[in-house]
C-alpha atoms as a PDB file:
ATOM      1  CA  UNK A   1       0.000   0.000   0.000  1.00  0.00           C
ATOM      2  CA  UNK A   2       1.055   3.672  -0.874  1.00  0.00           C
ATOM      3  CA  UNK A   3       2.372   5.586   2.076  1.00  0.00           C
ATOM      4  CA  UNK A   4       0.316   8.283   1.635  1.00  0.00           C
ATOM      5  CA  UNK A   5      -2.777   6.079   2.326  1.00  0.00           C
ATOM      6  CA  UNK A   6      -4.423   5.395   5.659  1.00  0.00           C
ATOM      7  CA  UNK A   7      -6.588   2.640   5.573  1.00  0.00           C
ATOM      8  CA  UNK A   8      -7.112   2.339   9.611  1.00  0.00           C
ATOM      9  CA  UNK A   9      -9.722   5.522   9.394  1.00  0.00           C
ATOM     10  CA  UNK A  10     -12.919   4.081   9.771  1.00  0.00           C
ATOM     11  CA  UNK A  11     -12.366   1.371   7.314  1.00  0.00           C
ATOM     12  CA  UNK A  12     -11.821   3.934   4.757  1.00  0.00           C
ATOM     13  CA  UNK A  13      -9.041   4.685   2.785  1.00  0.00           C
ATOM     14  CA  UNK A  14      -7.711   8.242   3.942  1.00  0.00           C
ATOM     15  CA  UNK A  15      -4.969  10.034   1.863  1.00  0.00           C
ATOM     16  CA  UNK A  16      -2.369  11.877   4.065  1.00  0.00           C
ATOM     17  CA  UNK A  17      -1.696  15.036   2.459  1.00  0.00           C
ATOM     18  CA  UNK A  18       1.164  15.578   4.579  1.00  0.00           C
ATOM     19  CA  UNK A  19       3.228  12.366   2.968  1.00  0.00           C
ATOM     20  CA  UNK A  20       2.235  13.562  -0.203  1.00  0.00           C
ATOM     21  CA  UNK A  21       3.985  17.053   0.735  1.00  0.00           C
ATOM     22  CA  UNK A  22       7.054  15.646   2.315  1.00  0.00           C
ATOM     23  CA  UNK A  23       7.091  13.443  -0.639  1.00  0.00           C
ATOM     24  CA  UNK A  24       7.691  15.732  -3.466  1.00  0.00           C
ATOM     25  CA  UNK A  25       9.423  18.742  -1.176  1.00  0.00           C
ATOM     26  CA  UNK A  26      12.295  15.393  -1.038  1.00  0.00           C
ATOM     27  CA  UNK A  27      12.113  14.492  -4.976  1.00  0.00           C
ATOM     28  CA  UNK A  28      12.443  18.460  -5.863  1.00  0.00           C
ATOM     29  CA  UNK A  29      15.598  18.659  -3.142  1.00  0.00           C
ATOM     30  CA  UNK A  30      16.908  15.399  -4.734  1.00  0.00           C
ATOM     31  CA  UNK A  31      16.313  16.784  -8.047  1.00  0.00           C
ATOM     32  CA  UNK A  32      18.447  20.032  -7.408  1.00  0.00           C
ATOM     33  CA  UNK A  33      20.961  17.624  -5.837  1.00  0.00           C
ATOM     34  CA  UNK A  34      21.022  19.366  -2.422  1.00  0.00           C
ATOM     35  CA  UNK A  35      21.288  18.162   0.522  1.00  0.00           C
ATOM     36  CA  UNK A  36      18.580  18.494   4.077  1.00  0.00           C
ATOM     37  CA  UNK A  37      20.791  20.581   5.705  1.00  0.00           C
ATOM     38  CA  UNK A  38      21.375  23.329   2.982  1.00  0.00           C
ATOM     39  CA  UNK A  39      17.459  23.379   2.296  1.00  0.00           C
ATOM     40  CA  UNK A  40      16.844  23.656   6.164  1.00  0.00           C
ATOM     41  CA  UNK A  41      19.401  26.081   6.114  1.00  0.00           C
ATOM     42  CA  UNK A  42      18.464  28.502   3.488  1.00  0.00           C
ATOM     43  CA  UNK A  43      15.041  28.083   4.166  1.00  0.00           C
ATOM     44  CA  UNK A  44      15.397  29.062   7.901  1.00  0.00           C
ATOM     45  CA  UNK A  45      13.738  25.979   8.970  1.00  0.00           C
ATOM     46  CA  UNK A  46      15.104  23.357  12.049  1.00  0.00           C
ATOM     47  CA  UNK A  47      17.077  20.474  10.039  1.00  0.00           C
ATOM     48  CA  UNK A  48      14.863  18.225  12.085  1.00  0.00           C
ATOM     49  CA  UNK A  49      11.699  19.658  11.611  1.00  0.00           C
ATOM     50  CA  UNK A  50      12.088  19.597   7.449  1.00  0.00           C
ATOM     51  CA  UNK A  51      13.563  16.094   8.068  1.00  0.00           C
ATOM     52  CA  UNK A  52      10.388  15.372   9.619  1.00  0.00           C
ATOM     53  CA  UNK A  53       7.786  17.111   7.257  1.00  0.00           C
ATOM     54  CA  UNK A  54       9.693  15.683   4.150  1.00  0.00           C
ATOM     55  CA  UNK A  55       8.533  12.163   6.114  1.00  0.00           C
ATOM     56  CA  UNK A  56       4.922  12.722   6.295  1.00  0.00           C
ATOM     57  CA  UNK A  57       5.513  13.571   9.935  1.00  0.00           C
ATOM     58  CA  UNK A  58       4.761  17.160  10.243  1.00  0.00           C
ATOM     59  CA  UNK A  59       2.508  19.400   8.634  1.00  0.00           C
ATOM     60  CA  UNK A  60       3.846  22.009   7.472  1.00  0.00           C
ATOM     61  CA  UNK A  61       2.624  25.778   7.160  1.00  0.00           C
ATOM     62  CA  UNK A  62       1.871  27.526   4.463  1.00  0.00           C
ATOM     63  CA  UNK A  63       4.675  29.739   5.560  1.00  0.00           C
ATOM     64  CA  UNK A  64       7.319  27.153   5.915  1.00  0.00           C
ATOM     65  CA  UNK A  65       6.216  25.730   2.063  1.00  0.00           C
ATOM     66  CA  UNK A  66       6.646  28.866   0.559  1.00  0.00           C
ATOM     67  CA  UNK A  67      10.689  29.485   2.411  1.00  0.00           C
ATOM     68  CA  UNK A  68      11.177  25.550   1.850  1.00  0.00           C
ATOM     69  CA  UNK A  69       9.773  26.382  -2.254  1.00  0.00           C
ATOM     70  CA  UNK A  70      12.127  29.203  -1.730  1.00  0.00           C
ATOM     71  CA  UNK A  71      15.107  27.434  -0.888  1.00  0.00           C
ATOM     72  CA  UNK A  72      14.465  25.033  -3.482  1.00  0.00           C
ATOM     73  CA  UNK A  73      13.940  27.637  -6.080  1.00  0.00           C
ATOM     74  CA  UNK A  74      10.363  26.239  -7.168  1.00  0.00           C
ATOM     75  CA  UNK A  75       7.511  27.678  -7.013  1.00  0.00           C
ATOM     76  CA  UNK A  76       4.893  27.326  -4.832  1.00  0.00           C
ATOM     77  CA  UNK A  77       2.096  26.886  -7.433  1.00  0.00           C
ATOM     78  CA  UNK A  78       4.786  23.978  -8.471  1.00  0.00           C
ATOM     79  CA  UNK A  79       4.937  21.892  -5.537  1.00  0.00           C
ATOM     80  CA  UNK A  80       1.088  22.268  -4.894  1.00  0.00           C
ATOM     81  CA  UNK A  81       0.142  20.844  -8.122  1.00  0.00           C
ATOM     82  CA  UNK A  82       2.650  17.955  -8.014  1.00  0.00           C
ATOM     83  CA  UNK A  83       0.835  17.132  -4.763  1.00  0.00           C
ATOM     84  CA  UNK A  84      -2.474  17.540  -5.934  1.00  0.00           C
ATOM     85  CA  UNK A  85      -1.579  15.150  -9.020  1.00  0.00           C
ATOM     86  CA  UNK A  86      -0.313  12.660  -7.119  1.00  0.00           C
ATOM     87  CA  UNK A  87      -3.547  12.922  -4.860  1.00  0.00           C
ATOM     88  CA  UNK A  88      -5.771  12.833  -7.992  1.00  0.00           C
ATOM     89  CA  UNK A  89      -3.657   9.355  -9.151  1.00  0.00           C
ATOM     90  CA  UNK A  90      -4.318   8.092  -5.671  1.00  0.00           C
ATOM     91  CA  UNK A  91      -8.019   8.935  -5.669  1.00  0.00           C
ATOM     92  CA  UNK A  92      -8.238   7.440  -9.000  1.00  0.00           C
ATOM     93  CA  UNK A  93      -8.655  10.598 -11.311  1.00  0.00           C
ATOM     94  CA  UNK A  94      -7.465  11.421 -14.522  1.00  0.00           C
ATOM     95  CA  UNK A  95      -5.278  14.177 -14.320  1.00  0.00           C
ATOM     96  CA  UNK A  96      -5.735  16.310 -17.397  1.00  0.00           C
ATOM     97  CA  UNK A  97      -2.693  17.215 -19.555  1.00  0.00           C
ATOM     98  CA  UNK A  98      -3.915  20.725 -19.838  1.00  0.00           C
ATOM     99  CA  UNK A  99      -5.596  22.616 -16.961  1.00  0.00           C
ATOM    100  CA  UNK A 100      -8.233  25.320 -17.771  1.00  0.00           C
ATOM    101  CA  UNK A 101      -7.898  28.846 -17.197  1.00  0.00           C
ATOM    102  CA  UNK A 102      -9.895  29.293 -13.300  1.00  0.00           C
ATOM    103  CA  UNK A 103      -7.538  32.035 -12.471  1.00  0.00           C
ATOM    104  CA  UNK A 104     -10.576  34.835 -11.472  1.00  0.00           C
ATOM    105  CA  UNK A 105      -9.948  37.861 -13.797  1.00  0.00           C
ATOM    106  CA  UNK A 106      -9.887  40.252 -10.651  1.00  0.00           C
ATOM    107  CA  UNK A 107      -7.080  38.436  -9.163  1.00  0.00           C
ATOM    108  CA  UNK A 108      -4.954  38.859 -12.579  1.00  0.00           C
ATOM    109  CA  UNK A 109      -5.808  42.380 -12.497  1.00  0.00           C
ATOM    110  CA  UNK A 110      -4.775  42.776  -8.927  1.00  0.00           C
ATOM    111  CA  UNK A 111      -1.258  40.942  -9.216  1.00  0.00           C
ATOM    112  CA  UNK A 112      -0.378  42.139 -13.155  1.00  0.00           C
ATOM    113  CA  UNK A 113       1.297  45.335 -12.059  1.00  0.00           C
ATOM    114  CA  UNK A 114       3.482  43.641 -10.025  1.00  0.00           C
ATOM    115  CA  UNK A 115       4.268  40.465 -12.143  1.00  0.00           C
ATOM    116  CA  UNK A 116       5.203  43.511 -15.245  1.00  0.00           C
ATOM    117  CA  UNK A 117       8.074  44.252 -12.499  1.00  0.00           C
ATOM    118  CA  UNK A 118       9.759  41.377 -12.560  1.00  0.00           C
END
């Protein structure tokens, strides 16, 4: 059985979110071929707490995925779709090759003068 699932809840199969998390933050650190302690490090995070979170552990802030995304030099919106593909594959969904364009035109108009600074 996958990790990430939890099938002593109630007889039901629960997905832990937080495995799925630790999961990929570990395959993007492998991937940039650095090491616990420099992510932990630049991120400003306890080498044993990332350790922990990058184990299904821990959950994690929002705060501490966006330094630990930092650190990494990923982005955020990166890491939370990985997850939420490998969720979808858990759960049995399709994950579509192409996502459509939900991005709420009020929220483009809000960040666009700051993305045109970059």
């Amino acid at each position: 059985m996958h990790p990430a699932i939890d099938s002593e809840w109630g007889g039901e199969i629960m997905i832990l979110v937080r495995q799925e998390i630790g999961d990929v933050l570990r395959s993007f650190r492998q991937q940039k071929g650095q090491t616990l302690r420099q992510v932990a490090s630049k991120a400003s995070v306890a080498l044993g707490y990332l350790s922990e979170v990058e184990r299904g552990q821990k959950e994690a802030s929002s705060e501490i995925l966006a330094s630990v995304a930092d650190a990494l030099d990923v982005p955020i919106s990166t890491i939370y779709r990985t997850v939420g593909d490998r969720i979808a594959v858990l759960e049995g969904i399709e994950v579509p090759s192409a996502f459509p364009d939900v991005v709420p035109d009020e929220l483009i108009a809000e960040v666009e003068p700051e993305l045109s600074l970059r």
